[in-house]
C-alpha atoms as a PDB file:
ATOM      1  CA  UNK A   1     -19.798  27.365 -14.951  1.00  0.00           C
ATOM      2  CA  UNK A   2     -21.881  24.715 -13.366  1.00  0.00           C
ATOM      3  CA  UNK A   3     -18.671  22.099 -13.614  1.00  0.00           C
ATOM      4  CA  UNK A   4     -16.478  25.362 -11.401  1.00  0.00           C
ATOM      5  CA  UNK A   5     -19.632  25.278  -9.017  1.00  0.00           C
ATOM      6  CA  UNK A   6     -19.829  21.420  -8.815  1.00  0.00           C
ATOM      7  CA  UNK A   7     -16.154  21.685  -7.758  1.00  0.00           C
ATOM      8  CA  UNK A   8     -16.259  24.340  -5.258  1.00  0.00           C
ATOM      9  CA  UNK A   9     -19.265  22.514  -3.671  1.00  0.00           C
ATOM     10  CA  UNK A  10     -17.282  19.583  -3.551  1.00  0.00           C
ATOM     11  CA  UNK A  11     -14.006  21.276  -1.985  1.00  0.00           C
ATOM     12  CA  UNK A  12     -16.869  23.162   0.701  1.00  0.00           C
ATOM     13  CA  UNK A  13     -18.602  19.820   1.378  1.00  0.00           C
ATOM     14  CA  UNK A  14     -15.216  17.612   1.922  1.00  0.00           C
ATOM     15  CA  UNK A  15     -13.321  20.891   4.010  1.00  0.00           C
ATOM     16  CA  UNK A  16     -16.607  20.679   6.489  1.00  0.00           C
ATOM     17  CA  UNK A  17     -16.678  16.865   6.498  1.00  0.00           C
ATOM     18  CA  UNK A  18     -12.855  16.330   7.096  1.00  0.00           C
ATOM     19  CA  UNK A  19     -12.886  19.186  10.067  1.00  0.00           C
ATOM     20  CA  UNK A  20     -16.474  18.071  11.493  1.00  0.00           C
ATOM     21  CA  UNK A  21     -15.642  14.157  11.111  1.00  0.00           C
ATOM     22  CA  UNK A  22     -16.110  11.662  14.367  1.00  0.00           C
ATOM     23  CA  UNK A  23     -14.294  11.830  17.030  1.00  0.00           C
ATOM     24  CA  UNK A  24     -13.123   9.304  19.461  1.00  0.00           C
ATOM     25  CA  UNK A  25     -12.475   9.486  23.129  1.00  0.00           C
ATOM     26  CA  UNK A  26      -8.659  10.381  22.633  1.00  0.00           C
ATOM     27  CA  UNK A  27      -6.594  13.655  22.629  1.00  0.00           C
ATOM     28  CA  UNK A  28      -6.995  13.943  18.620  1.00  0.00           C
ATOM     29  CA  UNK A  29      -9.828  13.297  16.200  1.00  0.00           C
ATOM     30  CA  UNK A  30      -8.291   9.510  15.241  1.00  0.00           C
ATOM     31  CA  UNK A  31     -10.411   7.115  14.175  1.00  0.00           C
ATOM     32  CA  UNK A  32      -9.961   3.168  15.475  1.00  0.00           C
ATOM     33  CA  UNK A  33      -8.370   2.380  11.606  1.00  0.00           C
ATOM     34  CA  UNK A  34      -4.900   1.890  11.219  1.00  0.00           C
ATOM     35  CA  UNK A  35      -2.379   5.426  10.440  1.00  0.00           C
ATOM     36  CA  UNK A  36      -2.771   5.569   6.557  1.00  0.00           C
ATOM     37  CA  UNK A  37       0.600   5.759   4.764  1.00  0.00           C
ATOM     38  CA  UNK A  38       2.889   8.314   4.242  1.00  0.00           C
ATOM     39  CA  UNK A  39       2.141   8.360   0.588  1.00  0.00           C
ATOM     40  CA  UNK A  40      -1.198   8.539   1.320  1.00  0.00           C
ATOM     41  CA  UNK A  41      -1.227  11.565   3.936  1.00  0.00           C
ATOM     42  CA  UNK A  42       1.236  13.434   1.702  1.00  0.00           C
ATOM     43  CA  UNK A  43      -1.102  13.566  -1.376  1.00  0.00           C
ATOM     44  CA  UNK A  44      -4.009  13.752   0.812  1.00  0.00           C
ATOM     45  CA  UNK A  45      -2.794  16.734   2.299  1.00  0.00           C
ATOM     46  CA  UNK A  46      -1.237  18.244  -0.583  1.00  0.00           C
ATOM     47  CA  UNK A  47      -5.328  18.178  -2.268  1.00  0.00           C
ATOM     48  CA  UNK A  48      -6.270  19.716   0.726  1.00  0.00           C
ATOM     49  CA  UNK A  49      -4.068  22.719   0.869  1.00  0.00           C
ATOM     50  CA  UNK A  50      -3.993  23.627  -2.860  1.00  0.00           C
ATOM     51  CA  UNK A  51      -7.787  23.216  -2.677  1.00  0.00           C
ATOM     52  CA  UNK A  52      -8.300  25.993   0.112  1.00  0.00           C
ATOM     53  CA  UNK A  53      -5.320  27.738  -0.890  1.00  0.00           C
ATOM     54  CA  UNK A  54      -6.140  28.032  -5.135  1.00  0.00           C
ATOM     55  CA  UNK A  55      -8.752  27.353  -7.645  1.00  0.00           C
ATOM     56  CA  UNK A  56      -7.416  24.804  -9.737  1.00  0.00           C
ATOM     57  CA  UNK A  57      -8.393  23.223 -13.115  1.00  0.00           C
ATOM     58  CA  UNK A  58     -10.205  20.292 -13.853  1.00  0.00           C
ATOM     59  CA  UNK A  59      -6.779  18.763 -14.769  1.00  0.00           C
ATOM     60  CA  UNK A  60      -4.857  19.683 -11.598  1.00  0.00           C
ATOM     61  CA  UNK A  61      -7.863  18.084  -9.759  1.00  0.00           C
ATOM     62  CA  UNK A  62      -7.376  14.676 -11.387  1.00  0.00           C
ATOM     63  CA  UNK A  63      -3.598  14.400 -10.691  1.00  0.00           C
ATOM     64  CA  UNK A  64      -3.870  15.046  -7.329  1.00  0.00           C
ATOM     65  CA  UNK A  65      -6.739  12.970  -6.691  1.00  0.00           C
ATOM     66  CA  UNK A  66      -4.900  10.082  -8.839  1.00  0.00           C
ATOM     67  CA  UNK A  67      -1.974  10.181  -6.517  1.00  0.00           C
ATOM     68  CA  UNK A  68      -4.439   9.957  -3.534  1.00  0.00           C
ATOM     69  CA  UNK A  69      -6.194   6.881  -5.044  1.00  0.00           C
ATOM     70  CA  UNK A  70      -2.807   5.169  -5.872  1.00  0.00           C
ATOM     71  CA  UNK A  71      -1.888   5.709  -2.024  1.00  0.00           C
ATOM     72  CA  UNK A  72      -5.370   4.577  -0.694  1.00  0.00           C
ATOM     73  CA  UNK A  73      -5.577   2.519   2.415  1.00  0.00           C
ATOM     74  CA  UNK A  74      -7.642  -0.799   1.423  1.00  0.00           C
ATOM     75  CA  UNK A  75     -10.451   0.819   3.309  1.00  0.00           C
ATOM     76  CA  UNK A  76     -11.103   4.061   1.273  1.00  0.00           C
ATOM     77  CA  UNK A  77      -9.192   2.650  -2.013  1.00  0.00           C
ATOM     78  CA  UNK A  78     -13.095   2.276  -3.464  1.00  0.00           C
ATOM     79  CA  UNK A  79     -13.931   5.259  -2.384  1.00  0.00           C
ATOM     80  CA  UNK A  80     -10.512   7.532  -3.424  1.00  0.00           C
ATOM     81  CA  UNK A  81     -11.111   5.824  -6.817  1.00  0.00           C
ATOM     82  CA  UNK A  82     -14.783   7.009  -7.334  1.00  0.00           C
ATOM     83  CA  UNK A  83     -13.325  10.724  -6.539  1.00  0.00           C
ATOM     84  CA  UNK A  84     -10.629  11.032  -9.032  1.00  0.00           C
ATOM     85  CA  UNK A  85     -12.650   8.999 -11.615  1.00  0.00           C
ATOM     86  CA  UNK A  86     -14.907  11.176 -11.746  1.00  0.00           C
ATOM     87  CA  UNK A  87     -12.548  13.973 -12.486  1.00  0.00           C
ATOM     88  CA  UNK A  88     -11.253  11.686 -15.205  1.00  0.00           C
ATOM     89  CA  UNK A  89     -14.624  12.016 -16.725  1.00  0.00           C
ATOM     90  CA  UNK A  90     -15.053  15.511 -16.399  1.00  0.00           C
ATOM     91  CA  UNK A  91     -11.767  16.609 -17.706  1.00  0.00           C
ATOM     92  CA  UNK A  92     -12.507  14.486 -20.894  1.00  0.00           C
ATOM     93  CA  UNK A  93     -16.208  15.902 -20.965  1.00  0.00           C
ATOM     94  CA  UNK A  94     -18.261  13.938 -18.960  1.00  0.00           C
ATOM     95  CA  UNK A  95     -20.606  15.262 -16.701  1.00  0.00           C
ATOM     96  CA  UNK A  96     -22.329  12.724 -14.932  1.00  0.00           C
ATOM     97  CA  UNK A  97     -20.236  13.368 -11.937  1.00  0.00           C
ATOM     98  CA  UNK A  98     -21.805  16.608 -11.611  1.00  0.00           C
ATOM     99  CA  UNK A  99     -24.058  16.610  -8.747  1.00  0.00           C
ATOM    100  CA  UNK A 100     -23.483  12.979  -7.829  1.00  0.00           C
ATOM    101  CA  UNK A 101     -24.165  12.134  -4.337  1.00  0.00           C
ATOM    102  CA  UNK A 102     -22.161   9.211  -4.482  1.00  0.00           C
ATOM    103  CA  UNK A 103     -19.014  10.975  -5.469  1.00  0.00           C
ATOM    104  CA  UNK A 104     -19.943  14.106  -2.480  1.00  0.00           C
ATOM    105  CA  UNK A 105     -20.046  11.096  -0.208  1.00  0.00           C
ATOM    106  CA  UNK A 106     -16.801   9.114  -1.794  1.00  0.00           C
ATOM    107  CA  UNK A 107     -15.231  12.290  -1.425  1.00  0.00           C
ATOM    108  CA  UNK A 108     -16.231  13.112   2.086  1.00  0.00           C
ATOM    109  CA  UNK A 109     -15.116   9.602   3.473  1.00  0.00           C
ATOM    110  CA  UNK A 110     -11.372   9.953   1.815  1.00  0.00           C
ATOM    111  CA  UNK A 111     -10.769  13.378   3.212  1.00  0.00           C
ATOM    112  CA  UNK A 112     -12.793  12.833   6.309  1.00  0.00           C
ATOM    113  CA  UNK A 113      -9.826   9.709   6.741  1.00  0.00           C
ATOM    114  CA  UNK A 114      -6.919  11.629   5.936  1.00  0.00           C
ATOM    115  CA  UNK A 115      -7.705  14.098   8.394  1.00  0.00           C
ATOM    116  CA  UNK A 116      -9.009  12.146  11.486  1.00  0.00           C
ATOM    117  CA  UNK A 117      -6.018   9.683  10.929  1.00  0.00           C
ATOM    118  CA  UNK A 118      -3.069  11.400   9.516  1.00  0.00           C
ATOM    119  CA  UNK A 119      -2.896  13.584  12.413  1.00  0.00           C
ATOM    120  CA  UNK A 120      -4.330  16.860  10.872  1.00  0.00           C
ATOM    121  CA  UNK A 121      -6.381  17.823  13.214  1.00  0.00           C
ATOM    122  CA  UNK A 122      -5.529  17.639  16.762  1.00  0.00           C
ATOM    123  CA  UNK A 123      -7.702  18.582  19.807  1.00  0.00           C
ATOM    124  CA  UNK A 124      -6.113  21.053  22.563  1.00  0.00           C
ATOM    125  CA  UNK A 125      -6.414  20.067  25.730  1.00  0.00           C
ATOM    126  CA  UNK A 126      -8.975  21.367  27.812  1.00  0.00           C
ATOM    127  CA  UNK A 127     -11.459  21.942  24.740  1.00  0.00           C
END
């Protein structure tokens, strides 16, 4: 039970990050980094809509989040790695993920990226 909380607070805490995440002076939420790859964006966004969308297992979560860390951009590689890692752990037991800010925050920076800079979220104008 705590492991299924640990993951919904995750999914909550990343949704809220990626939607809330800087924003520069442009038309969309980009950030000044360099587009991400298509790889990346594709398994990126993939995690995010079976995440809102489902619950999934443990298992599920790690495959998804392996495909994001293969794809990484150089700049959240580190970070994408610490995420599904830590699901590696926890689907073979290991629960020192659980409640680990620095996972929450890995995970917030590799979602927060893949939305601001694979186009996700776009402003409208006049908001």
């Amino acid at each position: 039970m705590r492991v299924a909380l640990w993951v919904l607070g995750l999914v909550a805490l990343a949704t809220v990050g990626a939607l809330a995440g800087g924003q520069s002076g442009d038309n969309d939420v980009a950030s000044k980094l360099p587009r991400p790859s298509a790889a990346f964006c594709s398994s990126a966004g993939k995690y995010d809509a079976t995440i809102t969308a489902h619950r999934i297992s443990v298992a599920r979560h790690e495959q998804i989040t392996g495909a994001i860390a293969a794809s990484a951009p150089k700049d959240t590689k580190v970070d994408a790695n610490i995420v599904w890692q830590s699901f590696v752990k926890l689907q073979h037991g290991d629960h020192s993920s659980v409640d680990n800010p620095r996972v929450k925050a890995a995970l917030d920076h590799v979602l927060r990226r893949a939305g601001q800079d694979c186009g996700w979220y776009r402003r409208q104008e006049g908001l």
